[in-house]
C-alpha atoms as a PDB file:
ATOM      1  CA  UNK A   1     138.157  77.608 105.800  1.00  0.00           C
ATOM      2  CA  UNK A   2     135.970  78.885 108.272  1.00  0.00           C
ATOM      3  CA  UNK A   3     137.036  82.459 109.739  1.00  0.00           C
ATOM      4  CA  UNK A   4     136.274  81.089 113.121  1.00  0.00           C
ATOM      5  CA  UNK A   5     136.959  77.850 114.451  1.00  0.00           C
ATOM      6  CA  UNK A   6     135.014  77.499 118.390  1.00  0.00           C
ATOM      7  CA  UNK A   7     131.782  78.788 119.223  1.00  0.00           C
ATOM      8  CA  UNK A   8     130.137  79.347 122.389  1.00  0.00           C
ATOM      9  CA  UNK A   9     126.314  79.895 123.132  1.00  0.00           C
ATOM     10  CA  UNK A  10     125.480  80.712 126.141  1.00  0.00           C
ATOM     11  CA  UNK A  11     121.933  79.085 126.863  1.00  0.00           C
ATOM     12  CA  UNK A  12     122.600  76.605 124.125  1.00  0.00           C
ATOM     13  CA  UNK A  13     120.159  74.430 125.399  1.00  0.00           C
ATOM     14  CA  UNK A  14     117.081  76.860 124.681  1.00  0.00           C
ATOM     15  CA  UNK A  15     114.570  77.543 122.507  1.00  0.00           C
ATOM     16  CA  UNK A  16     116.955  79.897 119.764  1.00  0.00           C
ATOM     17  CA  UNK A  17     120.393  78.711 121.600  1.00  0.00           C
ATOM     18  CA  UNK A  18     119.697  74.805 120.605  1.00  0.00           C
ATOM     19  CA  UNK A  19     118.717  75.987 117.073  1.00  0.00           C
ATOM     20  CA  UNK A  20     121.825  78.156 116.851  1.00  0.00           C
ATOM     21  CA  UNK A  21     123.958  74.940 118.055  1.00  0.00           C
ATOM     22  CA  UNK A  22     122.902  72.768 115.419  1.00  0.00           C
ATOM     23  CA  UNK A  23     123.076  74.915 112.576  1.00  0.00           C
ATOM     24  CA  UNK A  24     126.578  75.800 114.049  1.00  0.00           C
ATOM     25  CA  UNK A  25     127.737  72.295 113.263  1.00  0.00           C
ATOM     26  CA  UNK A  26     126.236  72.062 110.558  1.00  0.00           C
ATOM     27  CA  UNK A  27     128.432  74.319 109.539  1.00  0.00           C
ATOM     28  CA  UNK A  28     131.764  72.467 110.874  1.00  0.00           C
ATOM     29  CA  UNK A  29     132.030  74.254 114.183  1.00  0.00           C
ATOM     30  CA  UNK A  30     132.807  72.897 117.275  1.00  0.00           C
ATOM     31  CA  UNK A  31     130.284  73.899 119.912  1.00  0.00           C
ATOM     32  CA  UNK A  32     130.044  74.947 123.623  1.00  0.00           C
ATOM     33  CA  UNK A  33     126.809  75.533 125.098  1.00  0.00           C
ATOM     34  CA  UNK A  34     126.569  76.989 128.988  1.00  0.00           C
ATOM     35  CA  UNK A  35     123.585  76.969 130.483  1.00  0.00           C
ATOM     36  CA  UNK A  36     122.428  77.440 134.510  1.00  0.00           C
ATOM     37  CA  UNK A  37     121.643  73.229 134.277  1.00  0.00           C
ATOM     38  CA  UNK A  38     124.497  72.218 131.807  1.00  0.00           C
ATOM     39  CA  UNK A  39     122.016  69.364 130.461  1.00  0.00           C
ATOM     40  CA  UNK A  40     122.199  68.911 126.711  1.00  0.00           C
ATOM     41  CA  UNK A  41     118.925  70.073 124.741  1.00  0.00           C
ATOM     42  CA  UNK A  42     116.162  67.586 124.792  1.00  0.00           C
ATOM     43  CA  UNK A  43     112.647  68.599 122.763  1.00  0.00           C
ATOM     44  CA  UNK A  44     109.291  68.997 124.672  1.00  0.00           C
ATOM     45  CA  UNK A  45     108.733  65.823 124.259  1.00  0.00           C
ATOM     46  CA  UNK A  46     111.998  64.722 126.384  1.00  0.00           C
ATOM     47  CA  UNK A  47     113.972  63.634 123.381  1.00  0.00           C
ATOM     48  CA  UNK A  48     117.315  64.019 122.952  1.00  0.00           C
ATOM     49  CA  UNK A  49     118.400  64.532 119.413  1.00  0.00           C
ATOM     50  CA  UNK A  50     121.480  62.451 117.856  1.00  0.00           C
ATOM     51  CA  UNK A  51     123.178  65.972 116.908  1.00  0.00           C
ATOM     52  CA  UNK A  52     123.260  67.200 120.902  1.00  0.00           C
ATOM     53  CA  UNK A  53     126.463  64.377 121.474  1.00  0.00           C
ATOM     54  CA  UNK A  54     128.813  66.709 119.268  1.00  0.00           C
ATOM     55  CA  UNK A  55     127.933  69.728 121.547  1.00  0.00           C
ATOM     56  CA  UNK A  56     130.285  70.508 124.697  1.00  0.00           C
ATOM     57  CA  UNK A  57     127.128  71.318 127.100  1.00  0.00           C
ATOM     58  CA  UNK A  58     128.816  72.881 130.466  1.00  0.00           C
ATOM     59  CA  UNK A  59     127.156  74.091 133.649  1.00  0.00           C
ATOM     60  CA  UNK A  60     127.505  78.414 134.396  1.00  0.00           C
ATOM     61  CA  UNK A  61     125.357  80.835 135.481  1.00  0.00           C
ATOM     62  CA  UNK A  62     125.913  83.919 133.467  1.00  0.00           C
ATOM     63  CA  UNK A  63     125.585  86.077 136.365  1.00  0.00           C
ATOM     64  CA  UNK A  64     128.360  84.664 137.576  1.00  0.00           C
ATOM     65  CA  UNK A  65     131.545  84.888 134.930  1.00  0.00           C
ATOM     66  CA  UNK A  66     133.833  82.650 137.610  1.00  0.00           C
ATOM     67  CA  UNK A  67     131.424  80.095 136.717  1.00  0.00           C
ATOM     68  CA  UNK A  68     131.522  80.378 133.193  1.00  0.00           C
ATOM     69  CA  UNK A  69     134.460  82.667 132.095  1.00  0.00           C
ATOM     70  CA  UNK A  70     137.370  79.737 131.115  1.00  0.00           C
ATOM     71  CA  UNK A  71     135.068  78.374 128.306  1.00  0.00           C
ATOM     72  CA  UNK A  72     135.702  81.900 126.507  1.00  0.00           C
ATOM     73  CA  UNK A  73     139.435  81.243 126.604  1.00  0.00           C
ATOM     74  CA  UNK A  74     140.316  80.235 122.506  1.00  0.00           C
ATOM     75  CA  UNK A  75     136.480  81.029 121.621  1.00  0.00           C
ATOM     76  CA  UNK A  76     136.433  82.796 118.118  1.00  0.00           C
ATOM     77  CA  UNK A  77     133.026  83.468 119.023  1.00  0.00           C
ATOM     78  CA  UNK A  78     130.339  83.981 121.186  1.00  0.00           C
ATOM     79  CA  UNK A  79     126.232  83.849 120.597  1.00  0.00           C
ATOM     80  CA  UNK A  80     124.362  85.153 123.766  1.00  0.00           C
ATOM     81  CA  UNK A  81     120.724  83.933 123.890  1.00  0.00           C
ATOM     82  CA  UNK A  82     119.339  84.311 127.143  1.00  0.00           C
ATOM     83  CA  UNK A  83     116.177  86.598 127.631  1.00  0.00           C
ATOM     84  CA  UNK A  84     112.821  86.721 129.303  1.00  0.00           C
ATOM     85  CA  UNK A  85     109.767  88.040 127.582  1.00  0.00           C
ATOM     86  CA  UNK A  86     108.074  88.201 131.011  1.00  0.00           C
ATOM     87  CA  UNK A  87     108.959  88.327 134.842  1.00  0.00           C
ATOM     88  CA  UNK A  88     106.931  85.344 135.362  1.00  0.00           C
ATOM     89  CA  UNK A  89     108.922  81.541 134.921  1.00  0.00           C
ATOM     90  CA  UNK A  90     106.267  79.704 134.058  1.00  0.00           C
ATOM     91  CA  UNK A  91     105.463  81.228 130.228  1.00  0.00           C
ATOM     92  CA  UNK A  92     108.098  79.801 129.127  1.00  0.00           C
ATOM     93  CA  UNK A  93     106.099  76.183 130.652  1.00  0.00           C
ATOM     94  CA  UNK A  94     103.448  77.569 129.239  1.00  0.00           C
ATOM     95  CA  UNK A  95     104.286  78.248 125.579  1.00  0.00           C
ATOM     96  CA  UNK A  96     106.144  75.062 125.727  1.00  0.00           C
ATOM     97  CA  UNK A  97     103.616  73.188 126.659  1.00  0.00           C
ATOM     98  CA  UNK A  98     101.033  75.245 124.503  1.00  0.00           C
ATOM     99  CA  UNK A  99      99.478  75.860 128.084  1.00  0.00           C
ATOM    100  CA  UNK A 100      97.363  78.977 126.607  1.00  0.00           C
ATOM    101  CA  UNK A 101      95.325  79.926 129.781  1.00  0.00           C
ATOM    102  CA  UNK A 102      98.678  79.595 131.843  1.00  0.00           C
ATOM    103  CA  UNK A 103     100.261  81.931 129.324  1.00  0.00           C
ATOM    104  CA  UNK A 104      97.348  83.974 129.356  1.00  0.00           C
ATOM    105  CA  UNK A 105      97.615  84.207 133.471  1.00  0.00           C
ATOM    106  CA  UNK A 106     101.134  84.751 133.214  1.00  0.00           C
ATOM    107  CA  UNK A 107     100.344  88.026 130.249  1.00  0.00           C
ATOM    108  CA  UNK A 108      97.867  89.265 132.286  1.00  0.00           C
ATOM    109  CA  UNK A 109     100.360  89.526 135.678  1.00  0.00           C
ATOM    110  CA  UNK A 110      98.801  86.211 137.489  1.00  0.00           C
ATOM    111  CA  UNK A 111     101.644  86.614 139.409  1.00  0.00           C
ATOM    112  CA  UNK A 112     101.948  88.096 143.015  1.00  0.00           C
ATOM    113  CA  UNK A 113     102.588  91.775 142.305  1.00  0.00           C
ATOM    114  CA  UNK A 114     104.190  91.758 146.217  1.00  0.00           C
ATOM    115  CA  UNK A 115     105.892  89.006 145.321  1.00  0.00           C
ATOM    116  CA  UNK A 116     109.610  89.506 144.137  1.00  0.00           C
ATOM    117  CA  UNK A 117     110.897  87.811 140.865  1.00  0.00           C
ATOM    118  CA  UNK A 118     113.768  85.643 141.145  1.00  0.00           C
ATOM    119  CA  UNK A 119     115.068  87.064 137.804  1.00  0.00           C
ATOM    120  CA  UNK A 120     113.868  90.137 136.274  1.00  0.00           C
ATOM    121  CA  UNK A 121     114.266  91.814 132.933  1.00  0.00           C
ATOM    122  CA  UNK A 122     117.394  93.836 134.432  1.00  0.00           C
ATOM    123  CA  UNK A 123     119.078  90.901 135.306  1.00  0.00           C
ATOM    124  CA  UNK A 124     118.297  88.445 131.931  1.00  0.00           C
ATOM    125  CA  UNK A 125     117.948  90.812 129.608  1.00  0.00           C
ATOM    126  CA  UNK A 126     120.892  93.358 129.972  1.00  0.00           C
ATOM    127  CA  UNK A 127     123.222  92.612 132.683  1.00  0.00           C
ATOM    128  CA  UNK A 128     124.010  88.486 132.184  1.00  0.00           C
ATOM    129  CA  UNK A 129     124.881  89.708 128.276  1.00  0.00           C
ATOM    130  CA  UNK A 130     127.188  92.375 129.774  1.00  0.00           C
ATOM    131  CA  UNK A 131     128.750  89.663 132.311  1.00  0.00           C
ATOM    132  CA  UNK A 132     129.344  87.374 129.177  1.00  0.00           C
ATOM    133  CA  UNK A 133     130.968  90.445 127.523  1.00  0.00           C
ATOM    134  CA  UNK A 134     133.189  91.674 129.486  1.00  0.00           C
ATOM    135  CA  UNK A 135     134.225  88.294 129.975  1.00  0.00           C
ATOM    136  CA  UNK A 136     134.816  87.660 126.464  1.00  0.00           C
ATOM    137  CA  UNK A 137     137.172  90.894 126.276  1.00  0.00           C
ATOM    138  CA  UNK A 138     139.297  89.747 129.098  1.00  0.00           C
ATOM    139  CA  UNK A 139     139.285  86.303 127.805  1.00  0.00           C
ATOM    140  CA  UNK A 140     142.415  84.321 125.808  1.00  0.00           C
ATOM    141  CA  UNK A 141     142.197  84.416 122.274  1.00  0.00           C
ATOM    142  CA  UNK A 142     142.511  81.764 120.139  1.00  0.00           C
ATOM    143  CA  UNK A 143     145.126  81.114 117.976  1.00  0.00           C
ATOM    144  CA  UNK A 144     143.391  82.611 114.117  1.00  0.00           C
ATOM    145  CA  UNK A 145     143.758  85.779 114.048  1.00  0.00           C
ATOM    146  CA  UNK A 146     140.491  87.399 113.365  1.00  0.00           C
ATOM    147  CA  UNK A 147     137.938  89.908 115.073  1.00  0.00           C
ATOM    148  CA  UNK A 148     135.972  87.778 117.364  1.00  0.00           C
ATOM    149  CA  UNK A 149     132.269  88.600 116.961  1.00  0.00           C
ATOM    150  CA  UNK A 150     129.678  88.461 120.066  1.00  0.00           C
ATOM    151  CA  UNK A 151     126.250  88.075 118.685  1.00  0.00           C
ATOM    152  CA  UNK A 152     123.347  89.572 121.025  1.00  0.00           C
ATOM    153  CA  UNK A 153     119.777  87.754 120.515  1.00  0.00           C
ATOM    154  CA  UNK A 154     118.051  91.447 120.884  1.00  0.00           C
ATOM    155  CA  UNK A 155     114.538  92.160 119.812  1.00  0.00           C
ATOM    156  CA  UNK A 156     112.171  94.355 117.938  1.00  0.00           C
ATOM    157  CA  UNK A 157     109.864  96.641 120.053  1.00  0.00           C
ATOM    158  CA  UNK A 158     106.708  93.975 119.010  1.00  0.00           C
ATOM    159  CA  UNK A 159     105.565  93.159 122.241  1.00  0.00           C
ATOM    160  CA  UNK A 160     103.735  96.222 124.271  1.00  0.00           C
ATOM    161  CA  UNK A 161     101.486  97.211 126.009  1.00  0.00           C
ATOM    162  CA  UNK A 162     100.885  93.290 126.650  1.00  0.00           C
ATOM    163  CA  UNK A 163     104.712  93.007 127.576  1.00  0.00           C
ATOM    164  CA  UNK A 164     106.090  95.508 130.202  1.00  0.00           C
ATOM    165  CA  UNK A 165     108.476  98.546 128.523  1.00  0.00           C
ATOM    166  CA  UNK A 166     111.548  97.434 130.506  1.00  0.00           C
ATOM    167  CA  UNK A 167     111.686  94.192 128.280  1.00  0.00           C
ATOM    168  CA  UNK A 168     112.724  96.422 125.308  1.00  0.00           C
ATOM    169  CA  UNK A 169     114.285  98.733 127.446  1.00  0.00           C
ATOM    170  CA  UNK A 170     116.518  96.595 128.949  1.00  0.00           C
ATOM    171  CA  UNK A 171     117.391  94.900 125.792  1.00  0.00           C
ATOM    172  CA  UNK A 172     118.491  98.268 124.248  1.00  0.00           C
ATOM    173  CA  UNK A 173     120.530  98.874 127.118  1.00  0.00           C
ATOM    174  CA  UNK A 174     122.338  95.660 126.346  1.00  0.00           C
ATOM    175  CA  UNK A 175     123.348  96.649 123.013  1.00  0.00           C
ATOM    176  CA  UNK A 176     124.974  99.849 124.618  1.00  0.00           C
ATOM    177  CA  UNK A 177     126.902  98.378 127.278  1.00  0.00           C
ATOM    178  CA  UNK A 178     127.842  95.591 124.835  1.00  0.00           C
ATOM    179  CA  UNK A 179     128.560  98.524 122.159  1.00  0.00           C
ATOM    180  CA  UNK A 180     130.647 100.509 124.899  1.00  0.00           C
ATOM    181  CA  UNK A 181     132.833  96.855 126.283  1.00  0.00           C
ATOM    182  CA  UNK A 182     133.692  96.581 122.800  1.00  0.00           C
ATOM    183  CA  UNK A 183     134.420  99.709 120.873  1.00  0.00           C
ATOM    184  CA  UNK A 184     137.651 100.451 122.672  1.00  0.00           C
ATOM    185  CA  UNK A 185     138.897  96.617 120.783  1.00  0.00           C
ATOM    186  CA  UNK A 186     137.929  97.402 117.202  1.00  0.00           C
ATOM    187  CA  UNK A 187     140.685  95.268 115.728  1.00  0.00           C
ATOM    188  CA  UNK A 188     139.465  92.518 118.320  1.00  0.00           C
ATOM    189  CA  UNK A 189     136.071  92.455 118.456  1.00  0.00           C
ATOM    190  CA  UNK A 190     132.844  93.479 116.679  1.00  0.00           C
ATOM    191  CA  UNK A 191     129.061  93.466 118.071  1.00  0.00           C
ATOM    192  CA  UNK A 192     125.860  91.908 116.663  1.00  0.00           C
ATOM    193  CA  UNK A 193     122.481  92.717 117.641  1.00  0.00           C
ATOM    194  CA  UNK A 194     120.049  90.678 116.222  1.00  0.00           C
ATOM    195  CA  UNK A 195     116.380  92.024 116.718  1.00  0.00           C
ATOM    196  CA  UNK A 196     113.550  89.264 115.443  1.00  0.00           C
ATOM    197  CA  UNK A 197     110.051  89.937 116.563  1.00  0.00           C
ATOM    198  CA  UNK A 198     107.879  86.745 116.855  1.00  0.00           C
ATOM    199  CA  UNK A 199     110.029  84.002 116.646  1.00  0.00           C
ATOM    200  CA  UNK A 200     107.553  80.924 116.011  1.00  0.00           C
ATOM    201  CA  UNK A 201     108.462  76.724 115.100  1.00  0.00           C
ATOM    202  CA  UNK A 202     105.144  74.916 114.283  1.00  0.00           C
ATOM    203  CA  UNK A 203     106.004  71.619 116.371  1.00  0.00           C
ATOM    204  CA  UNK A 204     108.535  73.170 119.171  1.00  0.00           C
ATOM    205  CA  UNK A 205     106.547  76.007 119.936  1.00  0.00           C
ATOM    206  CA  UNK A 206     102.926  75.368 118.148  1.00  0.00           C
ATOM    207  CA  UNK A 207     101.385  77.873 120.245  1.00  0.00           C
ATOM    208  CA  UNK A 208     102.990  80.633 118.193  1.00  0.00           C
ATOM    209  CA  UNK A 209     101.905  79.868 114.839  1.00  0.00           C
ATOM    210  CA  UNK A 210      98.500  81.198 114.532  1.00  0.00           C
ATOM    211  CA  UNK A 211     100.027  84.245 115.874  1.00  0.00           C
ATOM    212  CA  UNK A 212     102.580  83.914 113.362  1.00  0.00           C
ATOM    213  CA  UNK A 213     100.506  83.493 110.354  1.00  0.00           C
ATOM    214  CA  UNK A 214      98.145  86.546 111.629  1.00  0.00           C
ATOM    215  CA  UNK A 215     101.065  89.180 111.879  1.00  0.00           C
ATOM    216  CA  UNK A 216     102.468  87.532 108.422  1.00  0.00           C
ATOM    217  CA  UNK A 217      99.491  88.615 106.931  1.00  0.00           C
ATOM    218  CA  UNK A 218      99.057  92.089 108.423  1.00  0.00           C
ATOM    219  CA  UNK A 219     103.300  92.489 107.543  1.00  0.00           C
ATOM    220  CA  UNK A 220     101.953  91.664 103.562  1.00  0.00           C
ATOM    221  CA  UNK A 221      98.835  93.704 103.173  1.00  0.00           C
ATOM    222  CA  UNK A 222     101.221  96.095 104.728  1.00  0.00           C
ATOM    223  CA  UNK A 223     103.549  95.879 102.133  1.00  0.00           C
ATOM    224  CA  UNK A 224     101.349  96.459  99.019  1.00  0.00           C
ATOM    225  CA  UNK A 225      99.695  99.698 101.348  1.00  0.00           C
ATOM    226  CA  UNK A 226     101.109 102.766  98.715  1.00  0.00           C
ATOM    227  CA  UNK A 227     104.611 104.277 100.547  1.00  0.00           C
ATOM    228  CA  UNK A 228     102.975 107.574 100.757  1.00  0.00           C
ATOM    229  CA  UNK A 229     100.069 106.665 102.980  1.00  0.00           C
ATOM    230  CA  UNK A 230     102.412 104.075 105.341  1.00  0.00           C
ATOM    231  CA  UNK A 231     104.768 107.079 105.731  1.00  0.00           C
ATOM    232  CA  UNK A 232     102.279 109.202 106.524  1.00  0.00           C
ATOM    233  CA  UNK A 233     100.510 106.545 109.122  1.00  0.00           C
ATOM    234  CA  UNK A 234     103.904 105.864 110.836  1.00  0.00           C
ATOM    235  CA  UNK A 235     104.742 109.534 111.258  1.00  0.00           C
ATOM    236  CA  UNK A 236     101.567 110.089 113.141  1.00  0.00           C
ATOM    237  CA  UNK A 237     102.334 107.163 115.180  1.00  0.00           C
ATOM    238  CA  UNK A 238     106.031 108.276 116.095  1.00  0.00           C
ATOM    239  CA  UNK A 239     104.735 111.867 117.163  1.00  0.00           C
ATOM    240  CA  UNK A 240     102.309 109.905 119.706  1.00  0.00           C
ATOM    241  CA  UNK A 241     103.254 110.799 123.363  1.00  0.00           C
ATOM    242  CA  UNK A 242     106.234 108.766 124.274  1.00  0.00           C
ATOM    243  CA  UNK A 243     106.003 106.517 127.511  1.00  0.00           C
ATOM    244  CA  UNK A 244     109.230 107.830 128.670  1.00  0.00           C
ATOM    245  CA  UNK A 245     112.275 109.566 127.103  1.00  0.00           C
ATOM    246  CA  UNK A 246     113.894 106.623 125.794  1.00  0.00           C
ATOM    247  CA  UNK A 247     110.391 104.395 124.766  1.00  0.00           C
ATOM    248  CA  UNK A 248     107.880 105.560 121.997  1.00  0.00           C
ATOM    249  CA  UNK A 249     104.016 104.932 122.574  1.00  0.00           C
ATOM    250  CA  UNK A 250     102.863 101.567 122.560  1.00  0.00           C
ATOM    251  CA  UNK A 251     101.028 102.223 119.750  1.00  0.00           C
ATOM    252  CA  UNK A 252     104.420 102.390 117.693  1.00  0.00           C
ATOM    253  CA  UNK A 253     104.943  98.934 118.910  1.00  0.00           C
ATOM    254  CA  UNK A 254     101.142  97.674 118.026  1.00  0.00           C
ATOM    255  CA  UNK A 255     102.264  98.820 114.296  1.00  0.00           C
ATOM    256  CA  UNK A 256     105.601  97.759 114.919  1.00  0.00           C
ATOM    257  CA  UNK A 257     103.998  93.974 114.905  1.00  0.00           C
ATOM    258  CA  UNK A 258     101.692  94.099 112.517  1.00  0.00           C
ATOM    259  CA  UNK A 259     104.164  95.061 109.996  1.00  0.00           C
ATOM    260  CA  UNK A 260     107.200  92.851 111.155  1.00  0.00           C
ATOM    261  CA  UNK A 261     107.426  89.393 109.700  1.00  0.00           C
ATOM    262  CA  UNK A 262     107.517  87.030 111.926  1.00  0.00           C
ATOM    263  CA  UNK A 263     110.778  84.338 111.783  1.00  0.00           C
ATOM    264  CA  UNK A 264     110.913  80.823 111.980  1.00  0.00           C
ATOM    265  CA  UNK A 265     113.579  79.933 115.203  1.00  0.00           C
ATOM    266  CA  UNK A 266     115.736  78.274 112.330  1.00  0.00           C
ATOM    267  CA  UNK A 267     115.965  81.682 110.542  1.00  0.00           C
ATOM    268  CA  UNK A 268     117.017  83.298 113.074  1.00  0.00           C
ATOM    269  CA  UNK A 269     119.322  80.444 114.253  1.00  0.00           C
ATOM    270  CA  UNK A 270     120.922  80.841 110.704  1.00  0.00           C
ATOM    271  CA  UNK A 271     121.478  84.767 110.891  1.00  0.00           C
ATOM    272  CA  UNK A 272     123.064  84.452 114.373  1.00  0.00           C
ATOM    273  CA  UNK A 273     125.669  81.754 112.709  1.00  0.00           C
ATOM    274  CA  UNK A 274     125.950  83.876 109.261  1.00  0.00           C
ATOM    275  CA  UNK A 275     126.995  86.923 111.632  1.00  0.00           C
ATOM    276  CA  UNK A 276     129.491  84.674 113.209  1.00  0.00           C
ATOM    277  CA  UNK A 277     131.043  83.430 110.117  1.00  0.00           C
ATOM    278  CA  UNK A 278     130.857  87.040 107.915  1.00  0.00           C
ATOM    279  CA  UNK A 279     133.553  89.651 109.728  1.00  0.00           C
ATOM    280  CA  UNK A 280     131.388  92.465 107.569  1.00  0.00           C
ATOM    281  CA  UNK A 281     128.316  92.018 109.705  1.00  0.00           C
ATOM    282  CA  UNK A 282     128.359  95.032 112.586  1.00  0.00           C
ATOM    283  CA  UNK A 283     125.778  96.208 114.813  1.00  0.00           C
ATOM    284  CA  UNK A 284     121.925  95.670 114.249  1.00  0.00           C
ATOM    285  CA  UNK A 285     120.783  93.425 112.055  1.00  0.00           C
ATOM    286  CA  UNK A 286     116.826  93.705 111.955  1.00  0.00           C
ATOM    287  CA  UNK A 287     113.815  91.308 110.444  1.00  0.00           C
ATOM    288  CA  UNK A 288     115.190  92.445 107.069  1.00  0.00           C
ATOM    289  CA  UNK A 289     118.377  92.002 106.957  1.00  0.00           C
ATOM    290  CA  UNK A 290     117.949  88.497 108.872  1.00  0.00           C
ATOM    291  CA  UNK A 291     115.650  87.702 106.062  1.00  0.00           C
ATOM    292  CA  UNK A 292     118.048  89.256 103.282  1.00  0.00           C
ATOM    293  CA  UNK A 293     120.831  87.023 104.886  1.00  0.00           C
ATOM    294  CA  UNK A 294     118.430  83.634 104.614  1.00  0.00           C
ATOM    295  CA  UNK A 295     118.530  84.984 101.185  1.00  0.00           C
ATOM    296  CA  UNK A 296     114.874  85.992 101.038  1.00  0.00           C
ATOM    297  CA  UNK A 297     113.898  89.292  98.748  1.00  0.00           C
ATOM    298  CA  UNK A 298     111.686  91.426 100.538  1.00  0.00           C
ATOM    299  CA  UNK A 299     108.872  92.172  97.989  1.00  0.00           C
ATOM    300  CA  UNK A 300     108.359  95.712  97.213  1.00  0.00           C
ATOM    301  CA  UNK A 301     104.788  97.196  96.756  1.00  0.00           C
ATOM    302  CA  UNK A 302     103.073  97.097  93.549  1.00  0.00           C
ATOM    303  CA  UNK A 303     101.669 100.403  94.636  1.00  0.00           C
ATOM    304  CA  UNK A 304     103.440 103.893  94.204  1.00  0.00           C
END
């Protein structure tokens, strides 16, 4: 029997948050997705998939825990998946759509710098995952007795300089307010911080797989380099100048992608409901250990 009986994803109805709902019941799980529109999933193409009618899909804005804060009550679990790559609305339309010279506007800051953004990394990134926390703490539990985990959809420092530093930032200072709600509840509660770097589906998202199949490649030739001469190549990275106390060079992140596999949205889908299920799974949980948990060896170099 399951260690955990009710699940609830908060932006079920996106990209990784519809993925995570349907491998969820797969798995026997009953499912509540909240979302700002409370619509159930539909693909690109405005279909609405046959699995979507076992899903619970309610209306809160995560901001907001009055909105949102009596679904918790009996959840064993909760998978936050709400993010923004960019302070710009429409690249998510854009890679959607496969719109590239829309998402190449939207990289390139097409957007009205004097022009304030209705959300902003601050707000989706770190402080709507601390509003679903500290929900969650003060919320009933259910009637299994078992740590209740809260899985955070973070990420691996892939993206700059094309991405703005206060997307990673703000994503590691999720995981610490998260860490900090919940380490005074050890017996009741236990953090996950999942950190995938491209997260790609050929027909969903078919923008992202030539990207995807370029920074597989680089991750492999990386892998047979000899371990000497990538240690030595990431030390002289690390010691670049840092961009502030907290953020490396971008340069780390540059190497950071092209030697991080990129993960299918299913994969990581499947590691965010394996972390829910498995009560030994704690803190971060990188592109390795996602890919050890989708029972994937990661091959070692031939080269000493």
């Amino acid at each position: 029997m399951s260690p955990i009986s009710k699940l609830v994803v908060v932006g079920g109805n996106g990209f990784i948050g519809s993925a995570i709902c349907r491998l969820a019941l797969a798995r026997g799980l009953q499912v509540t997705s909240i979302s700002t529109s409370g619509r159930p999933y539909q693909t690109p193409k405005g279909h609405t998939p046959a699995w979507t009618t076992q899903v619970d899909w309610q209306k809160g804005d995560a901001l907001r825990p009055e909105t949102f804060a009596s679904h918790l009550d009996g959840a064993s679990g909760v998978v936050h998946t709400l993010g923004m790559l960019l302070q710009d609305a429409e690249y998510k339309r854009a890679i959607r759509d496969g719109d590239v010279p829309a998402l190449l506007n939207a990289l390139i800051g097409g957007r009205n710098p004097l022009e304030q953004p209705s959300l902003t990394y601050e707000s989706m990134n770190r402080d709507s995952a601390l509003s679903v926390c500290e929900a969650f703490v003060n919320s009933k539990p259910p009637a299994e007795n078992s740590v209740r985990p809260l899985v955070f959809i973070s990420a691996e420092d892939v993206f700059r300089p094309w991405v703005s530093a206060r997307y990673i930032e703000t994503k590691r200072e999720a995981e610490r307010g998260i860490t900090a709600l919940l380490e005074p509840h050890p017996t009741r509660f236990r953090g996950v911080y999942l950190r995938p770097g491209l997260v790609y589906h050929a027909h969903l998202r078919p923008i992202t797989t030539p990207a995807a199949a370029l920074l597989d490649l680089t991750a492999s030739v990386h892998s047979q380099l000899p371990g000497g001469l990538r240690s030595q190549v990431r030390s002289l990275i690390a010691n670049l100048p840092r961009v502030s106390q907290e953020t490396p060079s971008s340069l780390v992140s540059v190497a950071n992608a092209l030697t991080t596999r990129p993960l299918h949205v299913d994969h990581v889908a499947g590691s965010a409901v394996k972390a829910c299920l498995d009560g030994d799974i704690r803190g971060v949980v990188g592109v390795k250990d996602m890919r050890e948990l989708m029972g994937w060896a990661e091959p070692e170099s031939s080269l000493a």
